[in-house]
C-alpha atoms as a PDB file:
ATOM      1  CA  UNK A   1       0.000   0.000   0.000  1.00  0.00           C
ATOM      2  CA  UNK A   2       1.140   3.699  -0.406  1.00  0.00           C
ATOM      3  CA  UNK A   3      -0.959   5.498   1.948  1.00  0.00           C
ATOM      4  CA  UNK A   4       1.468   7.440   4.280  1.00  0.00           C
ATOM      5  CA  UNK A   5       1.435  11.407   1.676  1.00  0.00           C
ATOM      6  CA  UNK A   6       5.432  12.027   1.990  1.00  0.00           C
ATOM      7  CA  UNK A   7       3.884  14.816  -0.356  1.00  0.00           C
ATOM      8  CA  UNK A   8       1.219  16.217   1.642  1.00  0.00           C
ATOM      9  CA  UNK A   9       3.319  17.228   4.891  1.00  0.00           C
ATOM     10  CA  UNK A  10       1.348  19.099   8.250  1.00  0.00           C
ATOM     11  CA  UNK A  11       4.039  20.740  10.427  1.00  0.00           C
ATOM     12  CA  UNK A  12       4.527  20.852  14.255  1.00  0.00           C
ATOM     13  CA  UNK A  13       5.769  22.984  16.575  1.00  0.00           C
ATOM     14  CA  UNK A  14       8.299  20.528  18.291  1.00  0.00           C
ATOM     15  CA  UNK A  15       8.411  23.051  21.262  1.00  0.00           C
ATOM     16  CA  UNK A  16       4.736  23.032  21.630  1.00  0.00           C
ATOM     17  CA  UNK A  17       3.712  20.084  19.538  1.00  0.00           C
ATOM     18  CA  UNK A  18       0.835  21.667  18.351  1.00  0.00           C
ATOM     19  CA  UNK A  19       0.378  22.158  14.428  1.00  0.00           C
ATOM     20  CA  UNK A  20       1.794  25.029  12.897  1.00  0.00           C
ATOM     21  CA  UNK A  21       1.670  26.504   9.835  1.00  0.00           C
ATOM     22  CA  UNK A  22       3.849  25.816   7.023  1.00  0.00           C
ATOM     23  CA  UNK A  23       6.616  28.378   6.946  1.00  0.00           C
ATOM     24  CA  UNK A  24       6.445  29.252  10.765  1.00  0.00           C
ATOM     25  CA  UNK A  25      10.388  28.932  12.127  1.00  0.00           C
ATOM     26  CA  UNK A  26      11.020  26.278  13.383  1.00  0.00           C
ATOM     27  CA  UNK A  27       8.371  23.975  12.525  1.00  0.00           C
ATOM     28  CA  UNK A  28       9.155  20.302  11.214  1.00  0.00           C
ATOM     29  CA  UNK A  29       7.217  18.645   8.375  1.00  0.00           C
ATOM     30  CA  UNK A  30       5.061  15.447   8.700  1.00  0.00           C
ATOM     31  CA  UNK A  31       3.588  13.185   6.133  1.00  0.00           C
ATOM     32  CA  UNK A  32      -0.051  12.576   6.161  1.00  0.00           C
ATOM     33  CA  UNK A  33      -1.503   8.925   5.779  1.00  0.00           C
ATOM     34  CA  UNK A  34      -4.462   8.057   3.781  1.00  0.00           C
ATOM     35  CA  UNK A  35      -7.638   9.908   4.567  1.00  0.00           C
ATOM     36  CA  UNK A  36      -7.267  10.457   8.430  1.00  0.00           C
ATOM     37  CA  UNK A  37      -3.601  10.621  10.074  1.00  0.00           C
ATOM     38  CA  UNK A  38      -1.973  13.935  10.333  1.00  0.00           C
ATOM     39  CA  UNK A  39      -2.586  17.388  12.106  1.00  0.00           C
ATOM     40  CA  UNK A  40      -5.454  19.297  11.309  1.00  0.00           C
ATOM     41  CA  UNK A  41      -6.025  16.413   8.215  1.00  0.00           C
ATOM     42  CA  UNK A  42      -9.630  14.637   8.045  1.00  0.00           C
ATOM     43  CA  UNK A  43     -11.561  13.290   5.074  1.00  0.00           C
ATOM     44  CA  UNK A  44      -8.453  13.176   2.864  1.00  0.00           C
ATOM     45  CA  UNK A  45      -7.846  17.257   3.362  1.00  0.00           C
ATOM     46  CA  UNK A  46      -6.730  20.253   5.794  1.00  0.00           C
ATOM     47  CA  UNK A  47      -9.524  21.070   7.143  1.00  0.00           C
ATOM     48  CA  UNK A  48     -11.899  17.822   6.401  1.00  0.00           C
ATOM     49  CA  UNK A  49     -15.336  17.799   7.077  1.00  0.00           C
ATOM     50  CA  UNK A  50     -16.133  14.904   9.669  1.00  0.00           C
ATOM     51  CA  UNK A  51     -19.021  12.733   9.447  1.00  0.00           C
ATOM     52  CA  UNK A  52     -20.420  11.493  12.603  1.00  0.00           C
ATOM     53  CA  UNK A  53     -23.733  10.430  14.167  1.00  0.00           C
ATOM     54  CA  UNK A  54     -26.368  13.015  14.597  1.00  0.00           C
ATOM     55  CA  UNK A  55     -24.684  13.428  18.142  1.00  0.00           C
ATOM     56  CA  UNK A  56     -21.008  14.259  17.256  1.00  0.00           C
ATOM     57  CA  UNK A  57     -20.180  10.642  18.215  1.00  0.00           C
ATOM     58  CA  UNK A  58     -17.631   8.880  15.939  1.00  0.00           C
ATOM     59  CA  UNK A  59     -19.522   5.988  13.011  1.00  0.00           C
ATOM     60  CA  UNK A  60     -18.186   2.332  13.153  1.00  0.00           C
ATOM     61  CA  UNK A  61     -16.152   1.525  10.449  1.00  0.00           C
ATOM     62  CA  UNK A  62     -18.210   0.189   8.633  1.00  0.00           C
ATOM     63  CA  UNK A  63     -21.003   2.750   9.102  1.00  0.00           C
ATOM     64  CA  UNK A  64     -18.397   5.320   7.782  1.00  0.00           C
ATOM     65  CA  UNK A  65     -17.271   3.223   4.747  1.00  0.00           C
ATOM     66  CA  UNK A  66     -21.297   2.729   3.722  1.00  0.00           C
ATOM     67  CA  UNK A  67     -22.087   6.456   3.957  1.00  0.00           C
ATOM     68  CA  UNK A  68     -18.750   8.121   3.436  1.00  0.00           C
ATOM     69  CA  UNK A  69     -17.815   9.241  -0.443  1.00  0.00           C
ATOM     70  CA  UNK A  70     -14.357   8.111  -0.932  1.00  0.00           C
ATOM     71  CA  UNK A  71     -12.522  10.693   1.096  1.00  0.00           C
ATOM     72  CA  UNK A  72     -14.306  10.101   3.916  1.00  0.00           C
ATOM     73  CA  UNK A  73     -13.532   6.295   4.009  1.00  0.00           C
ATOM     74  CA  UNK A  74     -10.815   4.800   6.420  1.00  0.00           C
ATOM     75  CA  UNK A  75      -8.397   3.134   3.908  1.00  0.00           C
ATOM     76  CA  UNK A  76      -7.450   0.515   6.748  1.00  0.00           C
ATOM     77  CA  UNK A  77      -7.646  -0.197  10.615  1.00  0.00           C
ATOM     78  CA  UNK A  78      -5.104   2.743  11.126  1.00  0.00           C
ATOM     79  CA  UNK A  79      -7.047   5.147   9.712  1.00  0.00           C
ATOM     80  CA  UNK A  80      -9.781   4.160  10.998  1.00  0.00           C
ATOM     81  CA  UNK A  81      -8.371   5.126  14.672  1.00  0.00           C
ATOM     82  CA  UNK A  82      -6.921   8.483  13.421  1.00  0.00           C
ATOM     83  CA  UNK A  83     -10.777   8.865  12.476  1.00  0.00           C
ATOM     84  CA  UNK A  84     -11.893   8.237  15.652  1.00  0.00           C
ATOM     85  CA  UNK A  85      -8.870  10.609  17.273  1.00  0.00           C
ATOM     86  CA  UNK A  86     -10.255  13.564  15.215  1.00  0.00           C
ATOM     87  CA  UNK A  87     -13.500  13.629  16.317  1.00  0.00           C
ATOM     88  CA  UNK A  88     -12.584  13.380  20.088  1.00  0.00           C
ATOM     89  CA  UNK A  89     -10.420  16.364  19.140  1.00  0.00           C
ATOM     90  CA  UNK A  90     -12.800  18.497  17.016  1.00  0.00           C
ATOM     91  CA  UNK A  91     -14.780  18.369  20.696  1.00  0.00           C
ATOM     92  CA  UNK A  92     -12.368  20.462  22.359  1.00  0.00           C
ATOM     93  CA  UNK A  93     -11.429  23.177  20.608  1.00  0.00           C
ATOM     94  CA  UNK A  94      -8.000  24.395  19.691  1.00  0.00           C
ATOM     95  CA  UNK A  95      -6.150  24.634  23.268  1.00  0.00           C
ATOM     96  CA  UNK A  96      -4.826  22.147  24.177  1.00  0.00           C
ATOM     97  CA  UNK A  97      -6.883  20.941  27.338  1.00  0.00           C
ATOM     98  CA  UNK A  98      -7.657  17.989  29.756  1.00  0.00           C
ATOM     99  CA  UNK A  99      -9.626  16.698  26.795  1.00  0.00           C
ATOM    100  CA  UNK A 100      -7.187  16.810  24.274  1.00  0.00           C
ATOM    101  CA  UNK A 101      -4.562  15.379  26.831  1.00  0.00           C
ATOM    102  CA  UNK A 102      -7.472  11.929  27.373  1.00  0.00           C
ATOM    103  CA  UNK A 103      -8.163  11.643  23.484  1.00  0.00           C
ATOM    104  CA  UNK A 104      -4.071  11.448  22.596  1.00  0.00           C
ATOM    105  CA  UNK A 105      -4.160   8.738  25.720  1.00  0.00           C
ATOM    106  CA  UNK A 106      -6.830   6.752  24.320  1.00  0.00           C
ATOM    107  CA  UNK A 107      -5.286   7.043  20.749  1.00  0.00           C
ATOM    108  CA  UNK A 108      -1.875   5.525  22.563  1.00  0.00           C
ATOM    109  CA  UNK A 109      -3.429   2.602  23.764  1.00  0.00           C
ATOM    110  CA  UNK A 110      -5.395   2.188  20.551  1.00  0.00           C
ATOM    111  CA  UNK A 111      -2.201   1.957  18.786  1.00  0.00           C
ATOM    112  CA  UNK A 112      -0.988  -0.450  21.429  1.00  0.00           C
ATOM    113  CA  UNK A 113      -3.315  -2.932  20.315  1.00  0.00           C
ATOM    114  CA  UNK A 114      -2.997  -2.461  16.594  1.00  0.00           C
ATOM    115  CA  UNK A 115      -0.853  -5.404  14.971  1.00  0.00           C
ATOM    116  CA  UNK A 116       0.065  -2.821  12.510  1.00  0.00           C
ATOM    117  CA  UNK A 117       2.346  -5.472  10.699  1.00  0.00           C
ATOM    118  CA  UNK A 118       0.266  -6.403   8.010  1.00  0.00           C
ATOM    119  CA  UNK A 119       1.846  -3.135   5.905  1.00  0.00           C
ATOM    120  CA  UNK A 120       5.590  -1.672   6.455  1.00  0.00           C
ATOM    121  CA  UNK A 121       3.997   1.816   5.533  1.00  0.00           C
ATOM    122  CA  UNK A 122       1.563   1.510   8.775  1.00  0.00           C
ATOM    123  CA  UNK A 123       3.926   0.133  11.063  1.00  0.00           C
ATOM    124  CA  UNK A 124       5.909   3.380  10.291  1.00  0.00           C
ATOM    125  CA  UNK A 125       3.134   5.786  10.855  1.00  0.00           C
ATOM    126  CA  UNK A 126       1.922   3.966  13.762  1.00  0.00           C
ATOM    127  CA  UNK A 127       5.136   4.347  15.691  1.00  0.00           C
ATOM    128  CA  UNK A 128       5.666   7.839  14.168  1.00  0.00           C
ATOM    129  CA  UNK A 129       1.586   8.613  15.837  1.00  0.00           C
ATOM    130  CA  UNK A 130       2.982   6.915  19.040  1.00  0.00           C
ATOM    131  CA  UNK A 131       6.078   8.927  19.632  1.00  0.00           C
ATOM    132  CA  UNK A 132       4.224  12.175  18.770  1.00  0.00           C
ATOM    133  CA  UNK A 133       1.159  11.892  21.144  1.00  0.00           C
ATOM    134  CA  UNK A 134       3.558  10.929  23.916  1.00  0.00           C
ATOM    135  CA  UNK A 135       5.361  13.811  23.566  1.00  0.00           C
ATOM    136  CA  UNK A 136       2.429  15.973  23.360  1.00  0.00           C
ATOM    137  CA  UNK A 137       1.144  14.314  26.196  1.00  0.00           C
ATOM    138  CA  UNK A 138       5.524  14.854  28.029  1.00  0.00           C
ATOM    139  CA  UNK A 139       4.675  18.542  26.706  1.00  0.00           C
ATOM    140  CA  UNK A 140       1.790  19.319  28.378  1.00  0.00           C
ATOM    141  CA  UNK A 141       2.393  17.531  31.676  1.00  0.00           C
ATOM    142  CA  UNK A 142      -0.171  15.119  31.236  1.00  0.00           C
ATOM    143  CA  UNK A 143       1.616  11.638  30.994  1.00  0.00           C
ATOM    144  CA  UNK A 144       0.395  10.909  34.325  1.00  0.00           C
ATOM    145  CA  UNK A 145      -2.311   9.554  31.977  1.00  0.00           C
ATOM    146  CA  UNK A 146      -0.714   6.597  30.734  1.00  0.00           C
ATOM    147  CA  UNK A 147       0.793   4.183  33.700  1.00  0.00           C
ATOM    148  CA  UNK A 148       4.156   3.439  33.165  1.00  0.00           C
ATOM    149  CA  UNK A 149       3.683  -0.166  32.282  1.00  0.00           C
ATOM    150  CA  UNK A 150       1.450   1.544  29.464  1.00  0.00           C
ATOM    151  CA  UNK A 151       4.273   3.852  28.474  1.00  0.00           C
ATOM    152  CA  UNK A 152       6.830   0.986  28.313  1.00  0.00           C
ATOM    153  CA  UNK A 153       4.179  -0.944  25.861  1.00  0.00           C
ATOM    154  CA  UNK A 154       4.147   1.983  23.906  1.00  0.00           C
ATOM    155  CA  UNK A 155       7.450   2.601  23.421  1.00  0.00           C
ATOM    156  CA  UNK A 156       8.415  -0.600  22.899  1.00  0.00           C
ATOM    157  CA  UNK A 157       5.461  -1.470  20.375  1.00  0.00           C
ATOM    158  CA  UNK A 158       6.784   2.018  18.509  1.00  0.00           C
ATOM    159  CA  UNK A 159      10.289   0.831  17.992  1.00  0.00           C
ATOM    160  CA  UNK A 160       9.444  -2.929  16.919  1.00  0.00           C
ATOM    161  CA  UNK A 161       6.525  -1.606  14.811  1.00  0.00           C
ATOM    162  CA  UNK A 162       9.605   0.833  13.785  1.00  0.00           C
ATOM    163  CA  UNK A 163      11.950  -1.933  13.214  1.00  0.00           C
ATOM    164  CA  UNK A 164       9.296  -3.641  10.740  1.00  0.00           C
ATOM    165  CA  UNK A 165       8.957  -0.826   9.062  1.00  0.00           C
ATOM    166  CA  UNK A 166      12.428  -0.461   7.995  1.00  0.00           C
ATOM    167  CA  UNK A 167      13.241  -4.177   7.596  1.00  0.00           C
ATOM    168  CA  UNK A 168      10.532  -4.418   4.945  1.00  0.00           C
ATOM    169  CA  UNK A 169       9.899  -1.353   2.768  1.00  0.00           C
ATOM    170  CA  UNK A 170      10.876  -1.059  -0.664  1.00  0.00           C
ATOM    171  CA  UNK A 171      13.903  -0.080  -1.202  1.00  0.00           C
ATOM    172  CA  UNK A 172      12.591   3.464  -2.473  1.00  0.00           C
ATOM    173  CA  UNK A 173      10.257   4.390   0.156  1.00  0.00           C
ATOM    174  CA  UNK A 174      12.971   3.752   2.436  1.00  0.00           C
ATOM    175  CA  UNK A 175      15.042   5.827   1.070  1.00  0.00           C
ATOM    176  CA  UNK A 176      12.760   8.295   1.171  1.00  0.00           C
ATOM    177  CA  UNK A 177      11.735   7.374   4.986  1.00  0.00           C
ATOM    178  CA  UNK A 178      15.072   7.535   6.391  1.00  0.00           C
ATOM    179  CA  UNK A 179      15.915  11.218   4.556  1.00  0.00           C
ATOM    180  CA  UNK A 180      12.708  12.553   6.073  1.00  0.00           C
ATOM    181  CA  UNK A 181      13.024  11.138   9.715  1.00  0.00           C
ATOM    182  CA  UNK A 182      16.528  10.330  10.360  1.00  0.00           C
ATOM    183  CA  UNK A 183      19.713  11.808  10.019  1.00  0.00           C
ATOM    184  CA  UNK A 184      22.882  10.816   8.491  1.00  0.00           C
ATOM    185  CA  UNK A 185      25.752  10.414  10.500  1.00  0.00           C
ATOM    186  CA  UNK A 186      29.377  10.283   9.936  1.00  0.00           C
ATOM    187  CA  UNK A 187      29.487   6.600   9.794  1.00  0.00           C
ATOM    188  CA  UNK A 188      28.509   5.206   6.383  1.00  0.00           C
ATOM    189  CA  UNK A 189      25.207   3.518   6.477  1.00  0.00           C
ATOM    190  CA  UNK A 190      24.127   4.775   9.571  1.00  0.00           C
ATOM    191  CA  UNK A 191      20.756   7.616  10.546  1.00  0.00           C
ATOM    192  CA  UNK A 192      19.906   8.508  13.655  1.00  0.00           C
ATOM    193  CA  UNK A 193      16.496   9.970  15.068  1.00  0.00           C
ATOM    194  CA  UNK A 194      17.668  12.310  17.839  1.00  0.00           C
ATOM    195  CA  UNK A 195      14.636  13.592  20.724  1.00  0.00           C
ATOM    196  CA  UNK A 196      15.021  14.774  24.588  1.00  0.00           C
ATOM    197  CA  UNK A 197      12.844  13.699  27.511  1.00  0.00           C
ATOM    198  CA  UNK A 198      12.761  16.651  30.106  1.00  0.00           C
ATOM    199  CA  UNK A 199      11.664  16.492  33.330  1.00  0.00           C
ATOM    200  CA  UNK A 200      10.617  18.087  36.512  1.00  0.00           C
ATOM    201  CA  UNK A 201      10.082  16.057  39.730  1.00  0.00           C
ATOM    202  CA  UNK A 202      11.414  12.867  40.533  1.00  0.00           C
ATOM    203  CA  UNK A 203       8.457  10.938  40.052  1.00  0.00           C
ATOM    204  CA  UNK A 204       8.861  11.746  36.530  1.00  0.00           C
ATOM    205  CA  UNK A 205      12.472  10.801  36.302  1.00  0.00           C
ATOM    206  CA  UNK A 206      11.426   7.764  37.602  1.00  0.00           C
ATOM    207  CA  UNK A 207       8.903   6.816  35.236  1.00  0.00           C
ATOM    208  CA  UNK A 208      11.680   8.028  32.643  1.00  0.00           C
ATOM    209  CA  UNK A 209      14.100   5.725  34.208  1.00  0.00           C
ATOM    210  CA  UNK A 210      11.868   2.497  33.995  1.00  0.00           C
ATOM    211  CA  UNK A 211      10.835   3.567  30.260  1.00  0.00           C
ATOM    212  CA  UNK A 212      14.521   4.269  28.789  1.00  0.00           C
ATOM    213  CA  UNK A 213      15.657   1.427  30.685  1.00  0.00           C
ATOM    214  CA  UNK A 214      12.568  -1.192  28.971  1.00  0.00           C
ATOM    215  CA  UNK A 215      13.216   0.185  25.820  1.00  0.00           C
ATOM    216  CA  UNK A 216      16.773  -0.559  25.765  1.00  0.00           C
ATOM    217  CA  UNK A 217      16.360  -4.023  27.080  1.00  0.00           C
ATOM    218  CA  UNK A 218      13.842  -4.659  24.289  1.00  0.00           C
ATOM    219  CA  UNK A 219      16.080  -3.450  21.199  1.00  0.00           C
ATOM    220  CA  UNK A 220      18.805  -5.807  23.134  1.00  0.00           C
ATOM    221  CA  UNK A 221      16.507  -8.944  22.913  1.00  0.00           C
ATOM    222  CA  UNK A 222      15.619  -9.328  26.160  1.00  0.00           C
ATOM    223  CA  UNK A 223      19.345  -9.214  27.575  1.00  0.00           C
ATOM    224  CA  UNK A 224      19.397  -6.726  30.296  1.00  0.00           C
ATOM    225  CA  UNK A 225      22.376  -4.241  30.619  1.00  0.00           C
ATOM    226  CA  UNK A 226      25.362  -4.626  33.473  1.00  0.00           C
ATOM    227  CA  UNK A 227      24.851  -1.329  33.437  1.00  0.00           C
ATOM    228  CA  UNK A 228      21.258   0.801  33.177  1.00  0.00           C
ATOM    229  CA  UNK A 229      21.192   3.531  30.658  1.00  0.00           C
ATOM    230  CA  UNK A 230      22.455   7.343  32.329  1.00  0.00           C
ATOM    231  CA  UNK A 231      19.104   9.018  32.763  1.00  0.00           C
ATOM    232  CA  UNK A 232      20.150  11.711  35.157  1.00  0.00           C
ATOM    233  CA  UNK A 233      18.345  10.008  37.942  1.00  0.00           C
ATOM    234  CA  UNK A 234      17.493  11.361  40.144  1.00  0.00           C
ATOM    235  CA  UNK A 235      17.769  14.869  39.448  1.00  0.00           C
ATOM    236  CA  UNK A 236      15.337  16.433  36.912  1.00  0.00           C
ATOM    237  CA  UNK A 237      15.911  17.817  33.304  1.00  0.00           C
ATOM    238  CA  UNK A 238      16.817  17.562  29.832  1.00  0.00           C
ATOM    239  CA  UNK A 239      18.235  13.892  29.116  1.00  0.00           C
ATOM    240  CA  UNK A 240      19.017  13.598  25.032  1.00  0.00           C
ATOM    241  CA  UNK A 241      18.659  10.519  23.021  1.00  0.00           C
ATOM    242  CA  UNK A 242      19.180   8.437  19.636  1.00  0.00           C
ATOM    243  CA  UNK A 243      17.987   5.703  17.931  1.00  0.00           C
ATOM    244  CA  UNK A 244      20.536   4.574  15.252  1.00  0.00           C
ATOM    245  CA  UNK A 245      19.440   2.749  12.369  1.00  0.00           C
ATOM    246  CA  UNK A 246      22.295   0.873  10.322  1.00  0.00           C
ATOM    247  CA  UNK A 247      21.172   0.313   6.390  1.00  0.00           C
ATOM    248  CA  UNK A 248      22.968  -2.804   5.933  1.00  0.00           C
ATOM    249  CA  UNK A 249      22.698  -4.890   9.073  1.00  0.00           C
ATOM    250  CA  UNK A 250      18.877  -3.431  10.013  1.00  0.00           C
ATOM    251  CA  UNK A 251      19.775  -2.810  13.429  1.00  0.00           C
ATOM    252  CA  UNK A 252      18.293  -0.650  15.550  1.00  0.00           C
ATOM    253  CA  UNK A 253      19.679   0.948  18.792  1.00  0.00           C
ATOM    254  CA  UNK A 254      19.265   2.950  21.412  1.00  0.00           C
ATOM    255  CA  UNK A 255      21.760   5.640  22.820  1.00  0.00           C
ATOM    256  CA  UNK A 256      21.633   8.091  25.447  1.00  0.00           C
ATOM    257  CA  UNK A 257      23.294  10.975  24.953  1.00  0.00           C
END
């Protein structure tokens, strides 16, 4: 399938991680995916009218594929929950509120249990959905919403659904992938995908800690570390990190720092 629009981008405020304009400083560019996944992108356009019941509620699938005209129909599963995300959102106005903060949680744990392996393109823009409503969620102080044994099923559902991703899409598209999300680095063969975690009490380093620590175990099949991965624990604030991605081995990895 070709459904994620490397050609129809939305852009985010990676500050903020609300949607942005195009143009405004700053701002890093998205793909869309099909009819419903991407900032501000419903019913195949910016700006997309939303069908729903008579009481704002969200159709079933298969309600919205029988009365939808084509860009109104979820192309898969996937879509179908970026569907549902956008109406819970179109509830609650721009800011972004308690609301917003509850619909991004539900939209985790809806991509949680999505086996999004039946196409390399939506095992990519699942993880790429995952990553970007928990840091909305980092952002705005609200992932107190998600338990941590929900975060660490997240993050480790992201990076395998990740790994798929890039295993398994043609050569071309992953090309294209890899120039729009990763980086090169100085070793041949080799992009990166940098972020930062920051945080301000130690409850939320520890939650960080157990995460960063899951994650790493994961990518290392299960083999824990001698040593755990430098968080900054205990002490709150900006910890940077990387996942390398090597073109000719397909490993992954995770690096602090």
């Amino acid at each position: 399938m070709t459904y994620i629009h490397w050609d129809k981008p939305f852009f985010v405020d990676p500050s903020t991680g609300e949607v942005v304009p195009s143009g405004t400083e700053g701002a890093v560019g998205l793909p869309t995916y099909a009819n419903y996944g991407g900032g501000d992108y419903s019913s195949g356009e910016f700006g997309g009218q939303l069908l729903t019941k008579s009481s704002g509620k969200p159709l079933s699938q298969e309600k919205l594929t029988e009365l939808g005209s084509d860009s109104q129909d979820p192309l898969d599963l996937l879509d179908y929950l970026f569907y549902r995300h956008d109406v819970a959102s179109s509830d609650v106005g721009e800011a972004y509120t308690q609301e917003q903060a509850k619909a991004d949680a539900r939209l985790v744990k809806s991509l949680i249990k999505l086996d999004a392996s039946y196409d390399p393109e939506a095992s990519l823009y699942a993880a790429g959905a995952t990553f970007t409503m928990l840091g909305r969620l980092a952002l705005h102080d609200q992932i107190d919403l998600l338990p941590p044994k929900v975060l660490v099923a997240a993050t480790q559902d992201a990076v395998s659904d990740i790994q798929h991703a890039l295993e398994n899409l043609p050569q071309q598209e992953l090309v294209v992938a890899l120039g729009s999300l990763f980086e090169p680095t100085s070793e041949l063969g080799v992009f990166e995908f940098k972020f930062d975690i920051t945080t301000t009490s130690p409850e939320q380093e520890v939650i960080e800690r157990t995460v960063v620590n899951a994650l790493n175990v994961f990518l290392d099949s299960g083999e824990p570390e001698d040593v755990p991965v430098d968080t900054g624990f205990p002490v709150p604030g900006v910890s940077e990190y990387r996942l390398t991605f090597n073109l000719f081995t397909h490993d992954l990895d995770f690096l602090s720092g």
